[in-house]
Protein backbone atom coordinates (compact mmCIF):
# COMPACT_ATOMS: atom_id res chain seq x y z
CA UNK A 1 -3.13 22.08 19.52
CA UNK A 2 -6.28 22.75 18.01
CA UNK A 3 -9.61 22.49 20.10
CA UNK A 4 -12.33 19.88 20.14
CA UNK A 5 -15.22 20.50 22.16
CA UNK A 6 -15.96 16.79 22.94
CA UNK A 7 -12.44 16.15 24.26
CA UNK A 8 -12.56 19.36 26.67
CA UNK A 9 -15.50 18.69 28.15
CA UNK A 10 -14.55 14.84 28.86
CA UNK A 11 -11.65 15.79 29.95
CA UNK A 12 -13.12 18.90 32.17
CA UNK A 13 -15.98 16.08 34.02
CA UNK A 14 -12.94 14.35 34.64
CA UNK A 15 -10.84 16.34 36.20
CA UNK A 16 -14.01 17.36 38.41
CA UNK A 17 -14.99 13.92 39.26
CA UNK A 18 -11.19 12.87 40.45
CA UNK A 19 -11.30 12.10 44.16
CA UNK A 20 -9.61 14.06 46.25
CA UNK A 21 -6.19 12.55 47.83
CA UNK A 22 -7.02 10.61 51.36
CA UNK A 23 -5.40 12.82 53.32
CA UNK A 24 -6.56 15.10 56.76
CA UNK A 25 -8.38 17.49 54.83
CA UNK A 26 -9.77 15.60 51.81
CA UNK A 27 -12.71 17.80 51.79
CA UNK A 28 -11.60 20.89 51.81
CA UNK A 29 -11.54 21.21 48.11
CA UNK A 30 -14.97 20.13 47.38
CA UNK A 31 -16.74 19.52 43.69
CA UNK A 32 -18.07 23.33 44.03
CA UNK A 33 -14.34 24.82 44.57
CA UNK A 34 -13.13 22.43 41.86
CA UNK A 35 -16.32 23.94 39.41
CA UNK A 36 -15.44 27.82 40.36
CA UNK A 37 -11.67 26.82 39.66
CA UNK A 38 -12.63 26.07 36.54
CA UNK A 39 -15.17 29.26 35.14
CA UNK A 40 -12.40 31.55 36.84
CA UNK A 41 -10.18 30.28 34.74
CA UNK A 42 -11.56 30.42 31.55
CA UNK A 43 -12.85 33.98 32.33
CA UNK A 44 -9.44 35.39 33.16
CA UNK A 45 -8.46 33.23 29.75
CA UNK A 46 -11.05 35.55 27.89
CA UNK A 47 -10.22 38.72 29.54
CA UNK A 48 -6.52 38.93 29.55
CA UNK A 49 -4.58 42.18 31.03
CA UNK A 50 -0.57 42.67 31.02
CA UNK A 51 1.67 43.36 33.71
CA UNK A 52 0.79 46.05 36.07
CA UNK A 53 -2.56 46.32 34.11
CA UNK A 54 -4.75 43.97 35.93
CA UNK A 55 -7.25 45.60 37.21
CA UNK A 56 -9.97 43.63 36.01
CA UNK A 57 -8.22 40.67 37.37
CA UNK A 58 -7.01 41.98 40.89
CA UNK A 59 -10.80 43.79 41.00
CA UNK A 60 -12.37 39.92 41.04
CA UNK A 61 -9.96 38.57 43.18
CA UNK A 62 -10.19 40.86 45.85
CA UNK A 63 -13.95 40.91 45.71
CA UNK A 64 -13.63 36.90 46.23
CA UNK A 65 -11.32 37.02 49.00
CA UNK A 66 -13.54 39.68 51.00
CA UNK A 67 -16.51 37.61 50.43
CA UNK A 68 -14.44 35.10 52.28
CA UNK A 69 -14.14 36.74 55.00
CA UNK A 70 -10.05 37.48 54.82
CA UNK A 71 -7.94 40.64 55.36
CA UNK A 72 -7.53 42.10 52.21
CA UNK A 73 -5.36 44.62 50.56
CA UNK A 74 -5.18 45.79 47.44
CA UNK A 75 -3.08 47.65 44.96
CA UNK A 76 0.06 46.50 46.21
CA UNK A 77 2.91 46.93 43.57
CA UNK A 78 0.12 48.69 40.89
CA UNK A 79 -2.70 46.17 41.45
CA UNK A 80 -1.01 43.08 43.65
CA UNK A 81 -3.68 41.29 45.79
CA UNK A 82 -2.35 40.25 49.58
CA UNK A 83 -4.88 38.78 51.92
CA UNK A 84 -4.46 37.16 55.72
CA UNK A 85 -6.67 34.11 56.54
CA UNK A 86 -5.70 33.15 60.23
CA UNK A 87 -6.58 30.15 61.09
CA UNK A 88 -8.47 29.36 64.82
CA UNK A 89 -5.23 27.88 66.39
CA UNK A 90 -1.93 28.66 66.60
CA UNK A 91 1.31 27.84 64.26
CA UNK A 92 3.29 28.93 61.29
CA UNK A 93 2.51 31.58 58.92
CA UNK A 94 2.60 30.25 55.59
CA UNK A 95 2.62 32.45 52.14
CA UNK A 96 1.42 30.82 49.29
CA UNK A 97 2.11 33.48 45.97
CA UNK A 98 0.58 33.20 42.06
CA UNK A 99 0.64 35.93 39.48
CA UNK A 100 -1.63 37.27 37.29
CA UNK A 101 -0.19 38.73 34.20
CA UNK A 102 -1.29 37.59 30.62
CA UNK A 103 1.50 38.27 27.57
CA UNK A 104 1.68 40.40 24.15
CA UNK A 105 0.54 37.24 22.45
CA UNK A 106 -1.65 37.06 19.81
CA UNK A 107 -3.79 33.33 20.59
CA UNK A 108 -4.24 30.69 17.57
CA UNK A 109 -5.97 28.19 18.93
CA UNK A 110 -10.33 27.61 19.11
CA UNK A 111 -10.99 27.75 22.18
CA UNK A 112 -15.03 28.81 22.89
CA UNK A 113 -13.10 31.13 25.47
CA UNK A 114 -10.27 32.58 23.51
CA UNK A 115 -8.76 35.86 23.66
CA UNK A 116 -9.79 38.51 21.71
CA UNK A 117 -7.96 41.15 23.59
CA UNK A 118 -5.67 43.81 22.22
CA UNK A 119 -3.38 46.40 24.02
CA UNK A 120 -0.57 48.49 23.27
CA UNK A 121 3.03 47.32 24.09
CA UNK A 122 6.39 49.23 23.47
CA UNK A 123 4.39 51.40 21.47
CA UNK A 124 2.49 48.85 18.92
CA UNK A 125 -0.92 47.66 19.45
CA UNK A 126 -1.02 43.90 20.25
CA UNK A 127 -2.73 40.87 20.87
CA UNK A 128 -3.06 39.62 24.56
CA UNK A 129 -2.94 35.93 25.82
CA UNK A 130 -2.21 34.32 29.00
CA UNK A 131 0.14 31.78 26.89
CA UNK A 132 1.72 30.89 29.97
CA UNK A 133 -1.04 29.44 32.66
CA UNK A 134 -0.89 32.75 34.66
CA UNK A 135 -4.87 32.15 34.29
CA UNK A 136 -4.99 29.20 36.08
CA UNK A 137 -2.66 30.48 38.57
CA UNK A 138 -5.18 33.08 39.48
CA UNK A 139 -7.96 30.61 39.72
CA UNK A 140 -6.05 27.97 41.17
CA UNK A 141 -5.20 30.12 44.64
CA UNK A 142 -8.59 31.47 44.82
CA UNK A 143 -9.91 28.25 44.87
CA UNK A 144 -7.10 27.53 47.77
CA UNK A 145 -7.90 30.46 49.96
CA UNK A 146 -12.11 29.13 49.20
CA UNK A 147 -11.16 26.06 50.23
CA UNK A 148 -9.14 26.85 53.36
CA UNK A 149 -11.45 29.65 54.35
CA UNK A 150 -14.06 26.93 55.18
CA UNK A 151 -11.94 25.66 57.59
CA UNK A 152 -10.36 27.98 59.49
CA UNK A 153 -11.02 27.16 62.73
CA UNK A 154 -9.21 23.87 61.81
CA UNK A 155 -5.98 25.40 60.80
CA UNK A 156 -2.71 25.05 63.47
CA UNK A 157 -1.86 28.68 61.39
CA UNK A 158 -2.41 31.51 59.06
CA UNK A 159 -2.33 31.86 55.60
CA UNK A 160 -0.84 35.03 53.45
CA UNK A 161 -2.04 34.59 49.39
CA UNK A 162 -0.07 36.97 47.11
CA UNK A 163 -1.76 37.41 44.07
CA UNK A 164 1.14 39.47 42.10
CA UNK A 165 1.57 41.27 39.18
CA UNK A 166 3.78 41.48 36.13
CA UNK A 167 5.68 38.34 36.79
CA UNK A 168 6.35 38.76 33.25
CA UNK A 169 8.03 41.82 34.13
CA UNK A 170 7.08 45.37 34.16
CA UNK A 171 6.41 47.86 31.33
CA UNK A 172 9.34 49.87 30.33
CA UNK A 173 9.92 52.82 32.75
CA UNK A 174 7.90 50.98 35.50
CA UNK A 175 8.40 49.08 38.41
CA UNK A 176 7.00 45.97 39.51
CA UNK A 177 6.63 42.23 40.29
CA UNK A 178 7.86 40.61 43.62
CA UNK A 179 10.51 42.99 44.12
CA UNK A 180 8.36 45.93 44.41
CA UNK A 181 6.04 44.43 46.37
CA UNK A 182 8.83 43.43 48.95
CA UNK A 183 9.63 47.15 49.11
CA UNK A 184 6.10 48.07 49.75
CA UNK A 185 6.35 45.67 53.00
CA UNK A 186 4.73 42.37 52.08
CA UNK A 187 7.10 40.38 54.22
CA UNK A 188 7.05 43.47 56.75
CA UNK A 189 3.78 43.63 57.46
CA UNK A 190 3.05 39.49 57.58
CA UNK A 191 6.81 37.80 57.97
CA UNK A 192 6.04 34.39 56.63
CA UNK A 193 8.01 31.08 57.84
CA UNK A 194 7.57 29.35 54.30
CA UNK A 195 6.41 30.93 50.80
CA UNK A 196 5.05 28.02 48.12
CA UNK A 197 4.64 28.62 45.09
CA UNK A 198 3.55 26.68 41.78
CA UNK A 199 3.80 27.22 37.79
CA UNK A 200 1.38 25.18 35.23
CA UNK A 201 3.81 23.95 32.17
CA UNK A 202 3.78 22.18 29.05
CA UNK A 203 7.18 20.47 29.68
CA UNK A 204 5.42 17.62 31.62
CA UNK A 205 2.42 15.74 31.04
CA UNK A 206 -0.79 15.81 32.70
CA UNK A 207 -0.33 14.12 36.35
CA UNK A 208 3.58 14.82 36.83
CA UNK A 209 4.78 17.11 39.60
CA UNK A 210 8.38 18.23 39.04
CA UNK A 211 10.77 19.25 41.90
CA UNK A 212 13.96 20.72 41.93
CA UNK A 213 16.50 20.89 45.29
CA UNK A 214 18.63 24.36 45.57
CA UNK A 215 19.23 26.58 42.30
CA UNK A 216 15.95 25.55 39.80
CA UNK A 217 15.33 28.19 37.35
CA UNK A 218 17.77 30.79 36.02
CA UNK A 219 18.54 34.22 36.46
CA UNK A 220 16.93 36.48 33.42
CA UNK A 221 18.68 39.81 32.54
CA UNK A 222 17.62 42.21 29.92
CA UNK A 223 19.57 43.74 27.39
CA UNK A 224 19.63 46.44 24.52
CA UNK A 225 22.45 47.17 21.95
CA UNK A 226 21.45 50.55 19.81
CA UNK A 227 23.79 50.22 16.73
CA UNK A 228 24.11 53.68 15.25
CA UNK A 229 25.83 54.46 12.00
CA UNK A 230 24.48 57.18 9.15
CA UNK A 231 21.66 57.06 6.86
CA UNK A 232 21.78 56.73 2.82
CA UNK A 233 19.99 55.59 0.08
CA UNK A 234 19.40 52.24 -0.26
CA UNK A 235 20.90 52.29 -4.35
CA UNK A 236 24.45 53.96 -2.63
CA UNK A 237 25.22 51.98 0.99
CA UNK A 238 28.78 53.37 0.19
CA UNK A 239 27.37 56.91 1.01
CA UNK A 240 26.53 55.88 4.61
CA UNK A 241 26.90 53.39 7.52
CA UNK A 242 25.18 50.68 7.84
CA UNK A 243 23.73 49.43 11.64
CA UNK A 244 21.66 46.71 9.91
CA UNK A 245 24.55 44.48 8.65
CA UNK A 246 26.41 45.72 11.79
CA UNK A 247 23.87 44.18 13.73
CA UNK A 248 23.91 40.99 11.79
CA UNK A 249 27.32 40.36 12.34
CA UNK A 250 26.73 41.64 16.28
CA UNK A 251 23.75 38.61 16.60
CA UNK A 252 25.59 36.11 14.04
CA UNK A 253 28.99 36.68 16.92
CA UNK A 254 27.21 36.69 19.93
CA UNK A 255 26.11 33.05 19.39
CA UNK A 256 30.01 31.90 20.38
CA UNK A 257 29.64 33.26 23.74
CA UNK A 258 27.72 30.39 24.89
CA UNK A 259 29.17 28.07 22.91
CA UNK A 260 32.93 29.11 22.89
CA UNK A 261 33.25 31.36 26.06
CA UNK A 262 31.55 30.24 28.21
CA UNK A 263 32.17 26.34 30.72
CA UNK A 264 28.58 24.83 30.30
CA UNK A 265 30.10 21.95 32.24
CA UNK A 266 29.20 24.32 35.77
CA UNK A 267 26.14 25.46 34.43
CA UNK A 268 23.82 26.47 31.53
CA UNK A 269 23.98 29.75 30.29
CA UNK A 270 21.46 31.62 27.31
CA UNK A 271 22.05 34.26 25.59
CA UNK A 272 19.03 34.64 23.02
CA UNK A 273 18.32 38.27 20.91
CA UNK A 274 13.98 38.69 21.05
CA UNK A 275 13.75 41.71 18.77
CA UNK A 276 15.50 43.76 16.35
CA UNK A 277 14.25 46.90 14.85
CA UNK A 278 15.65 49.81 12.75
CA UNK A 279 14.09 51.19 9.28
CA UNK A 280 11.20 52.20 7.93
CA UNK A 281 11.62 51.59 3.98
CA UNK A 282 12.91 49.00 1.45
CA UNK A 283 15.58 51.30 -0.10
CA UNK A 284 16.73 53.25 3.16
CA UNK A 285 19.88 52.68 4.92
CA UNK A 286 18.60 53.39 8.35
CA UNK A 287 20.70 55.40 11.16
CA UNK A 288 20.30 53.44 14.29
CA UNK A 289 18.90 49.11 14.80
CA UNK A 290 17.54 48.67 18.24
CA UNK A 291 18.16 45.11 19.70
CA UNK A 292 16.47 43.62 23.00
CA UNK A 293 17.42 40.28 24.37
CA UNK A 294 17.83 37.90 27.39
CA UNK A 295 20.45 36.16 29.15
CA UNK A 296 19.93 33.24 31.58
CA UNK A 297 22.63 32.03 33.92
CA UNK A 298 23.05 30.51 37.21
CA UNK A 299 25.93 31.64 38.76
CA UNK A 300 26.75 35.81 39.37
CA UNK A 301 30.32 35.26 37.90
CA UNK A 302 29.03 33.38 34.41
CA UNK A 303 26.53 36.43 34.20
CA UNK A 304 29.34 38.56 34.62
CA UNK A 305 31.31 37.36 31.62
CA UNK A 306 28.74 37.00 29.78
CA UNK A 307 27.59 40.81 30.25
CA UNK A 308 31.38 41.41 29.62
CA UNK A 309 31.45 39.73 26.25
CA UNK A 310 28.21 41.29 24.79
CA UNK A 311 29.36 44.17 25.77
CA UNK A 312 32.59 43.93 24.14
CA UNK A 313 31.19 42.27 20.82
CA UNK A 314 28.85 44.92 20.26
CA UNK A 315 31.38 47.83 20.61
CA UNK A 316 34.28 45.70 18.37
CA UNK A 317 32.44 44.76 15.55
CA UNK A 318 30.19 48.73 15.55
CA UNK A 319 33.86 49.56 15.90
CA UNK A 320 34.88 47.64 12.35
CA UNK A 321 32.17 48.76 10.70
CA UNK A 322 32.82 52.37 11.36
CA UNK A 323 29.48 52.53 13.19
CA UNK A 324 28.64 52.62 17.55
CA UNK A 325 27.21 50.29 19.65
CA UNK A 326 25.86 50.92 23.15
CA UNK A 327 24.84 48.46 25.25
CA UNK A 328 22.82 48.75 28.40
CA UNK A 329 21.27 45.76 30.99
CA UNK A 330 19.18 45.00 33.38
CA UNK A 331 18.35 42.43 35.52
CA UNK A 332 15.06 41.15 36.24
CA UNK A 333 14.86 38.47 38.17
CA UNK A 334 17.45 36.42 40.50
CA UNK A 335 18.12 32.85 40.58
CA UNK A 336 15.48 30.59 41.83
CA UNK A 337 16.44 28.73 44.90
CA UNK A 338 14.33 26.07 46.51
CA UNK A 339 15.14 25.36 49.85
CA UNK A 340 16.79 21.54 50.25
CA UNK A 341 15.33 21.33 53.97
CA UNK A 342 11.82 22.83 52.48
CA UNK A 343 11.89 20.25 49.21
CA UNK A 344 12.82 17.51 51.57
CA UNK A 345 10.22 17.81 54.00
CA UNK A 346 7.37 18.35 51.10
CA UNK A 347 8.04 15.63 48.78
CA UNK A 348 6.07 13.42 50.55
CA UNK A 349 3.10 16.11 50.26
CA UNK A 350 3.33 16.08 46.23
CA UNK A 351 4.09 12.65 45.75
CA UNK A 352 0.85 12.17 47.98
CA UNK A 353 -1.12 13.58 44.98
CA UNK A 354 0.53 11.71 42.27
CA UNK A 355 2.06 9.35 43.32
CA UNK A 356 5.85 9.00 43.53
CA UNK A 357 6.47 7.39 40.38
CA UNK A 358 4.72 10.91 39.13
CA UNK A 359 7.15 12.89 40.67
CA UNK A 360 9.83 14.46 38.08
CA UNK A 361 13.99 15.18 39.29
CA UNK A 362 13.78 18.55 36.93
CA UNK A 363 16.75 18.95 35.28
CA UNK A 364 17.97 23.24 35.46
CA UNK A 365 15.21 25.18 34.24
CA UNK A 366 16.33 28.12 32.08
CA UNK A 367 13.53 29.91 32.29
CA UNK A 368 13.08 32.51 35.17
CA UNK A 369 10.77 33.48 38.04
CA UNK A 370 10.38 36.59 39.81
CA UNK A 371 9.64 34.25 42.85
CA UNK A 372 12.82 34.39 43.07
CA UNK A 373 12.85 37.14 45.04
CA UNK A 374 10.22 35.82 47.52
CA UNK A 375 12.27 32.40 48.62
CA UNK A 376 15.30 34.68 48.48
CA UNK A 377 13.30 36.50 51.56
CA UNK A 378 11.98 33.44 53.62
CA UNK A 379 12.28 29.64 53.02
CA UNK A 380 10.60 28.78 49.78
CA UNK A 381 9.19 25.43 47.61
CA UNK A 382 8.32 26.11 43.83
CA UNK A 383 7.10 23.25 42.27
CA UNK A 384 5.60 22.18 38.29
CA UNK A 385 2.61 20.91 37.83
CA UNK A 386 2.24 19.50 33.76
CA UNK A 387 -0.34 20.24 31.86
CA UNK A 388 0.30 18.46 28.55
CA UNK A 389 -2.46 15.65 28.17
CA UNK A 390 -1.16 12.04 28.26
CA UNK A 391 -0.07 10.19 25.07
CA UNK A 392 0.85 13.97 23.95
CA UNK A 393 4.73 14.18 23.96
CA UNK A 394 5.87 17.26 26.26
CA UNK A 395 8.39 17.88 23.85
CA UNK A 396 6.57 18.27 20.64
CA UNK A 397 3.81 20.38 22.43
CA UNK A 398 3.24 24.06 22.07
CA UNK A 399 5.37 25.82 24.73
CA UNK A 400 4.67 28.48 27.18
CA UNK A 401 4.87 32.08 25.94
CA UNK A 402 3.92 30.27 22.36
CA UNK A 403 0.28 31.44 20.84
CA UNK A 404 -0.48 27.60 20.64
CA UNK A 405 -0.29 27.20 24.39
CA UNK A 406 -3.04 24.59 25.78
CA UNK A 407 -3.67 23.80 29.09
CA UNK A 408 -4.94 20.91 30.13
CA UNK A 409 -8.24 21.87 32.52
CA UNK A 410 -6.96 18.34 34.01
CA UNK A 411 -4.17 19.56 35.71
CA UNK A 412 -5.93 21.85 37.40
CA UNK A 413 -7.65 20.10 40.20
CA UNK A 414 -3.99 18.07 40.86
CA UNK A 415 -2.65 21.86 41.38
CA UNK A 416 -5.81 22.69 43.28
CA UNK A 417 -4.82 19.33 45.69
CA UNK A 418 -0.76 19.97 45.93
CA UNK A 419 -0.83 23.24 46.89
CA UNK A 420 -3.97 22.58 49.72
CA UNK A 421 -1.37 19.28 50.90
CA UNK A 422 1.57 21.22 51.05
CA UNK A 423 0.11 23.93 53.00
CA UNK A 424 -2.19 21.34 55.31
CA UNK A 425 1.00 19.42 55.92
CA UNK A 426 3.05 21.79 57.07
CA UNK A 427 0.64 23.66 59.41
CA UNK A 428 -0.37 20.24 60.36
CA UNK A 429 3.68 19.65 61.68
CA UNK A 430 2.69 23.09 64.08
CA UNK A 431 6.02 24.13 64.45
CA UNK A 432 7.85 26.93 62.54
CA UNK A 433 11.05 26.44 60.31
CA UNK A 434 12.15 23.64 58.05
């Protein structure tokens, strides 16, 4: 979607002028939290960082939450952000958890605060964008913890914000994300009763809040397949094997595993290939193709088979071809579960800020979340927010992860408000649990 100046900055005075939800707290998130919301956000747009490299990022949130007088610690998981605001009475401890990490995405559009930013990944130097609202993640919670920080000795409860990193996953050879920083003791040190946690995406317009009851978005596993046969000329492919037509026939198979092996009627499955490399010249035969993908499932035995049948492919069809194939996974995130009691109980909360006609029944989400991990720990809520502007259909817009990603600066301040009602309203109940 390309940029227009005019239309940004209407629809930027608009989003800033929107009342606030009547509610108990209706001005905690004031017209100078809403503005800050806003310039954090398009700085961390201009100044993107990849997982487990955000050190720019975590450096100004931390620096924010200090200033705000919270319990901060830093470089958590590489350079996680986890602070404590307790609140001046007693009650529940509730988490509230956004990431940070921008892509390898090179951006398109014209945005006055587009991303120039290069960096190396898996060895090639790349463009960086945060193509999937991480951005306004970031801004989004510090303008929470701003907001509730002015009120503390108003809140029946504490607050723990997790500001994580590479969501998007770790480099190669690294650890990271949610699961590390569970290892390192961020549910040891502050055991919350609730985690919430909220994604901006182009899937829904502007002004829709989509829920989901029990399993919501998939589980994502990682896979190679190195095919290796033996290198020839390019003039005699009779003198050699070849792993690049092996691999063809590998990718062109694998597409019946979905759709002959596997019962979609229980639930979706994905299994998509992302890369493929091998050669360096026109008239080479190469010795070995690398091939990375992902698979997304909900259910442990439909990743099983799956695994089973890539696996088994692979080797086959190398085997036909007089070439190898070895296949290795990996998973990174588990399925994401929201918890019925939790959903139940805050659906009121989001429908408060939209209305219920606004709230969305989301269908399975095959996309993952490393959040996962988090409301596999404690009870957990992870709600969408939209950010596709009305009269724009969601399904002809530029997707997350694509270089064309735009976020509507609308949708920020209705994030800003459902994430302050969910947490009001359920310190506001003063009583643990669900």
């Amino acid at each position: 979607m390309k940029f227009r100046p005019g239309r940004l900055a209407a629809a930027t005075l608009a989003a800033l002028a929107i009342s606030p939800c009547v509610f108990a707290a209706e001005s905690f998130a004031t017209p100078a939290v809403r503005a800050h919301v806003i310039e954090w956000r398009r700085d961390f747009h201009q100044h993107p960082e990849l997982g487990n490299r955000e050190f720019r990022t975590s450096g100004i949130v931390a620096k924010h939450l200090r200033s705000l007088g919270l319990e901060v610690e830093e470089k958590v998981a590489h350079t996680g952000v986890v602070a404590l605001l307790r609140g001046g009475k007693p009650g529940p401890l509730v988490a509230l958890r956004e990431d940070m990490d921008a892509l390898p995405v090179t951006e398109k559009g014209d945005l006055p605060f587009k991303s120039t930013a290069t960096a190396e990944f898996r060895g090639e130097k790349v463009g960086v964008m945060h193509a999937c609202g991480h951005d306004g993640h970031t801004a989004i919670l510090m303008g929470v913890a701003e907001a509730l920080a002015a009120h503390r000795d108003e809140l029946a409860g504490s607050v723990l914000f997790v500001f994580q990193p590479a969501e998007e996953g770790a480099p190669e050879g690294e650890e990271g994300g949610a699961e590390l920083m569970l290892e390192e003791g961020l549910f040891t040190k502050h055991k919350p009763d609730v985690v919430f946690g909220m994604h901006l995406l182009s899937t829904l317009n502007t002004g829709k809040i989509g829920i989901r009851s029990g399993p919501m978005m998939a589980e994502s596993d990682w896979f190679r397949i190195v095919v290796k046969g033996r290198q020839t000329h390019g003039s005699r492919p009779w003198g050699g094997i070849d792993p690049v037509t092996t691999s063809a026939q590998i990718v062109n198979a694998m597409q019946t595993i979905v759709s002959r092996r596997t019962d979609i009627s229980r639930s979706p499955a994905v299994v998509t290939i992302g890369a493929i490399k091998g050669g360096i010249r026109y008239n080479i035969v190469p010795e070995e193709v690398e091939m990375i993908g992902t698979v997304r499932t909900f259910e442990t035995a439909t990743r099983d088979a799956v695994w089973a049948d890539i696996k088994r492919m692979s080797e086959d069809i190398a085997h036909a071809n007089g070439a190898t194939a070895t296949t290795s996974f990996v998973q990174h995130t588990t399925v994401l579960v929201n918890n019925p009691k939790l959903t139940t109980r805050m659906r009121p909360s989001l429908a408060a800020i939209v209305g219920e006609d606004n709230i969305v029944e989301l269908p399975f989400q095959t996309v993952a979340e490393d959040f996962a991990a988090l409301s596999s720990e404690v009870p957990g809520l992870y709600f969408i927010v939209g950010v596709t502007p009305p009269g724009t259909d969601p399904a002809t817009a530029a997707s997350n992860h694509s270089p064309d990603f735009f976020l509507d600066e609308a949708a920020i301040p209705i994030a800003l408000d459902a994430f302050l009602r969910v947490t009001l309203d359920y310190l506001g109940a003063g009583q643990p649990g669900t």
